[in-house]
Protein backbone atom coordinates (compact mmCIF):
# COMPACT_ATOMS: atom_id res chain seq x y z
CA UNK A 1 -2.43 -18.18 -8.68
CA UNK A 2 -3.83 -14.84 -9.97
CA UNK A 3 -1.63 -12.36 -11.85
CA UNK A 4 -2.63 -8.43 -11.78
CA UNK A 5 -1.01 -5.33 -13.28
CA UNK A 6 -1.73 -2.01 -12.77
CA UNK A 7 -0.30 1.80 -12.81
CA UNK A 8 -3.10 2.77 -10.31
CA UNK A 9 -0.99 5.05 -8.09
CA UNK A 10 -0.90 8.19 -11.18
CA UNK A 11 -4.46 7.75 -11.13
CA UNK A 12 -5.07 7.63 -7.49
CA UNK A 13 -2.51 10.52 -7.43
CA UNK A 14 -4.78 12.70 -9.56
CA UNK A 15 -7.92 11.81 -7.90
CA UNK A 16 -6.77 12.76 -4.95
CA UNK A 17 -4.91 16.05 -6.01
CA UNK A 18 -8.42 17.28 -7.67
CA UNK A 19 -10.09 16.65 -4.16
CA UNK A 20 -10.93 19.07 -1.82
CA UNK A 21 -10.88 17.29 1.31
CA UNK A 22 -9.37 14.57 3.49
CA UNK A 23 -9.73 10.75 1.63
CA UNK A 24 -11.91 9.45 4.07
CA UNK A 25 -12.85 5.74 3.13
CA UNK A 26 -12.85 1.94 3.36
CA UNK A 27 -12.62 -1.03 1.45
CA UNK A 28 -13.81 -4.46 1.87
CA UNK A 29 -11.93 -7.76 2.44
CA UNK A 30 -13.38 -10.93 3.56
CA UNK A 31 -12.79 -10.32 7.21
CA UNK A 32 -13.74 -6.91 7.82
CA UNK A 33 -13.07 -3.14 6.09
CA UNK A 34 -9.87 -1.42 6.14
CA UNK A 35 -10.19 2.06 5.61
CA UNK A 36 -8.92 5.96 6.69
CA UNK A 37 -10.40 8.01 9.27
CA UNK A 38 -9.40 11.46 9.95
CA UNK A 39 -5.89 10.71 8.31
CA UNK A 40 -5.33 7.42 10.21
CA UNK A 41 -5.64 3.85 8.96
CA UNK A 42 -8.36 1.59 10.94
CA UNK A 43 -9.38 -1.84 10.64
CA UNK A 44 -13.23 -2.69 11.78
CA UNK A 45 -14.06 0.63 12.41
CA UNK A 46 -11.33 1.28 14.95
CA UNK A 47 -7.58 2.87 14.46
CA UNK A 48 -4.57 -0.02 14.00
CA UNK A 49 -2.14 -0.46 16.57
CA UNK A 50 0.32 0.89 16.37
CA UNK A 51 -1.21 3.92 14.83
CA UNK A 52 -0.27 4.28 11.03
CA UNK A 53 -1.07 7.92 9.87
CA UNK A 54 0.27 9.15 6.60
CA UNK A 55 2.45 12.01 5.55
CA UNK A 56 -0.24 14.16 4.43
CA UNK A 57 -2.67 11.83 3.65
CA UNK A 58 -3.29 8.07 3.34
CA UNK A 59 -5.79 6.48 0.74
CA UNK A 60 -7.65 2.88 0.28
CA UNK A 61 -9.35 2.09 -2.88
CA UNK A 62 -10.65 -1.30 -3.93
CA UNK A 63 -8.62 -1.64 -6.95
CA UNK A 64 -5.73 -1.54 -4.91
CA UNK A 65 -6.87 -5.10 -2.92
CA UNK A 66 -5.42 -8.47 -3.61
CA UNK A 67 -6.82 -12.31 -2.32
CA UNK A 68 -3.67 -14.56 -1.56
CA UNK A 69 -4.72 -17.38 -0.17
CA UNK A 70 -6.58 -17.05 3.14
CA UNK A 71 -4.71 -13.19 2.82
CA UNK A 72 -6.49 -10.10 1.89
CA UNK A 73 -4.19 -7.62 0.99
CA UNK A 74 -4.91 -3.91 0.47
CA UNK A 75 -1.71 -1.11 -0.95
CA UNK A 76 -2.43 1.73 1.12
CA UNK A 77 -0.74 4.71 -0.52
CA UNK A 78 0.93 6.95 1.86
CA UNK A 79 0.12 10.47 0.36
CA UNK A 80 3.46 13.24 0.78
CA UNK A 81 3.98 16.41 -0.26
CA UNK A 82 5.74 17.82 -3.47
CA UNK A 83 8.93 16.14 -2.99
CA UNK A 84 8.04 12.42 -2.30
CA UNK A 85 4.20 12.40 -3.27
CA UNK A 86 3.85 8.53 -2.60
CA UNK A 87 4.73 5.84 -0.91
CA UNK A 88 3.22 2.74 0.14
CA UNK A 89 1.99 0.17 3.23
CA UNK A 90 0.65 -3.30 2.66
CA UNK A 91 -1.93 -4.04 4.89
CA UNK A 92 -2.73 -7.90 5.61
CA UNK A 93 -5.50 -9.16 6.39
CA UNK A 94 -6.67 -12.66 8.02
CA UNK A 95 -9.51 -13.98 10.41
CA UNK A 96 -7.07 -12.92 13.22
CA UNK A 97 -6.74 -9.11 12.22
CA UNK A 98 -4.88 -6.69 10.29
CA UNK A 99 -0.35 -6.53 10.67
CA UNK A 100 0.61 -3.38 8.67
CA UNK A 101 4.16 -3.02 7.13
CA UNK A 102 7.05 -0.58 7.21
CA UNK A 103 6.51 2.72 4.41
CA UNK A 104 8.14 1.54 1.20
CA UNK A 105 8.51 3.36 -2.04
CA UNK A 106 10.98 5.74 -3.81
CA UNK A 107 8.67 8.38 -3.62
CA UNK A 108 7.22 7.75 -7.58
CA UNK A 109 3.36 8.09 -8.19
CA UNK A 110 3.54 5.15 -10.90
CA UNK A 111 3.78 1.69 -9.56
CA UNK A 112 3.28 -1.45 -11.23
CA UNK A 113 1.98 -4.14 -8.78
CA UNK A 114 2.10 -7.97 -9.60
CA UNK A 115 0.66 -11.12 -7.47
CA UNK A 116 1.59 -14.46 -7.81
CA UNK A 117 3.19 -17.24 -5.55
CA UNK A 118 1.80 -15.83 -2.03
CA UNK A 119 3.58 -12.79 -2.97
CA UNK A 120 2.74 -8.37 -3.86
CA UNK A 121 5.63 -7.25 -6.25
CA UNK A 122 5.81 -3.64 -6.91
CA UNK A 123 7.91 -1.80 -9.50
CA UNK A 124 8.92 1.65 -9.95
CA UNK A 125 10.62 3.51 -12.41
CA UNK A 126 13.82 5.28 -10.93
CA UNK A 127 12.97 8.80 -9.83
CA UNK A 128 14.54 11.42 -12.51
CA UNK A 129 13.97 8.37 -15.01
CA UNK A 130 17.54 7.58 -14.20
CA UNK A 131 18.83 4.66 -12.67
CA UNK A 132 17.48 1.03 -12.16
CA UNK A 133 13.77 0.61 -11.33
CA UNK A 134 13.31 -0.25 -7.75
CA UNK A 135 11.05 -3.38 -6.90
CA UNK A 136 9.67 -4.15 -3.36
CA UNK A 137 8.05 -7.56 -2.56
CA UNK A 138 5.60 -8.51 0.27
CA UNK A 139 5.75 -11.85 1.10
CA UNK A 140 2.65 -13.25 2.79
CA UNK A 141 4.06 -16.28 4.38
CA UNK A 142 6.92 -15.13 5.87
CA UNK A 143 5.20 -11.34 6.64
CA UNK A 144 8.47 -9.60 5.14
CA UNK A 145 8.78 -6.89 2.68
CA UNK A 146 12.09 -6.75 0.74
CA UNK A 147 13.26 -3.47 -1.73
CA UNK A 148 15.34 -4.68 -4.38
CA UNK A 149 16.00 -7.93 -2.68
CA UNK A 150 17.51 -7.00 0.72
CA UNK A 151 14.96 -6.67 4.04
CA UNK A 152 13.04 -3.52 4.52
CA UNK A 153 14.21 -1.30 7.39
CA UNK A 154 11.60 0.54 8.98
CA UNK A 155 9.36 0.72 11.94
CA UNK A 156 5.80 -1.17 11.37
């Protein structure tokens, strides 16, 4: 069981704000890289299907990349504009390829992800600091994201 914490989006957030081009790049997991290409998420070199492109941007980095098991598991952040600058896709990854999820997120730069018990929690502080923080959990075993304990709607 491993446990990991971080506030990596505000830092990802800035990186990418102080860049001057697209976030081209990859990552590694044990079965192949996962990484953006002109804007659109590919697995192995080649574009998942169905395509997953982001709102302005999306972005891999290899702090952001979790074993579970026989899962590797990277948070793509979905990069937005002024008015929701990020959300979030888990991508999973096994011998038999990569399943992406829905978008989840309340639009907040600063997450805090967990992993334990075949299982990616993420918590964010409510938007306007107002409100109840907002947690969304990816569950590897049954492939099912939930946001503060109900099922994620969304397209994959």
């Amino acid at each position: 069981m491993s446990k990991r914490t971080g506030w990596g989006a505000a830092a990802l957030w800035l990186a990418w704000a102080t860049s001057a081009s697209a976030i081209d790049g990859t990552v590694s997991t044990r079965y192949g890289e996962v990484g953006v290409h002109n804007g659109a998420l590919t697995f192995r070199g080649q574009p998942v299907e169905p395509r997953v492109e982001g709102n302005t941007d999306l972005m891999v980095t290899q702090a952001n990349t979790y074993r579970i098991g026989d899962v590797d598991l990277v948070l793509v952040t979905d990069i937005g504009g002024a008015l929701c600058p990020a959300r979030f896709r888990a991508v999973a990854v096994t011998r038999a390829g990569a399943t992406v999820t829905p978008v989840f997120g309340n639009c907040g730069e600063a997450i805090e992800v967990k992993v334990d018990d075949g299982r990616l929690r993420m918590v964010q502080p409510p938007r306007g600091g107002e409100g109840a923080e907002d947690v969304y959990v990816f569950d590897v075993v049954s492939d099912h994201v939930t946001e503060n304990g109900k099922p994620l709607a969304g397209k994959r």
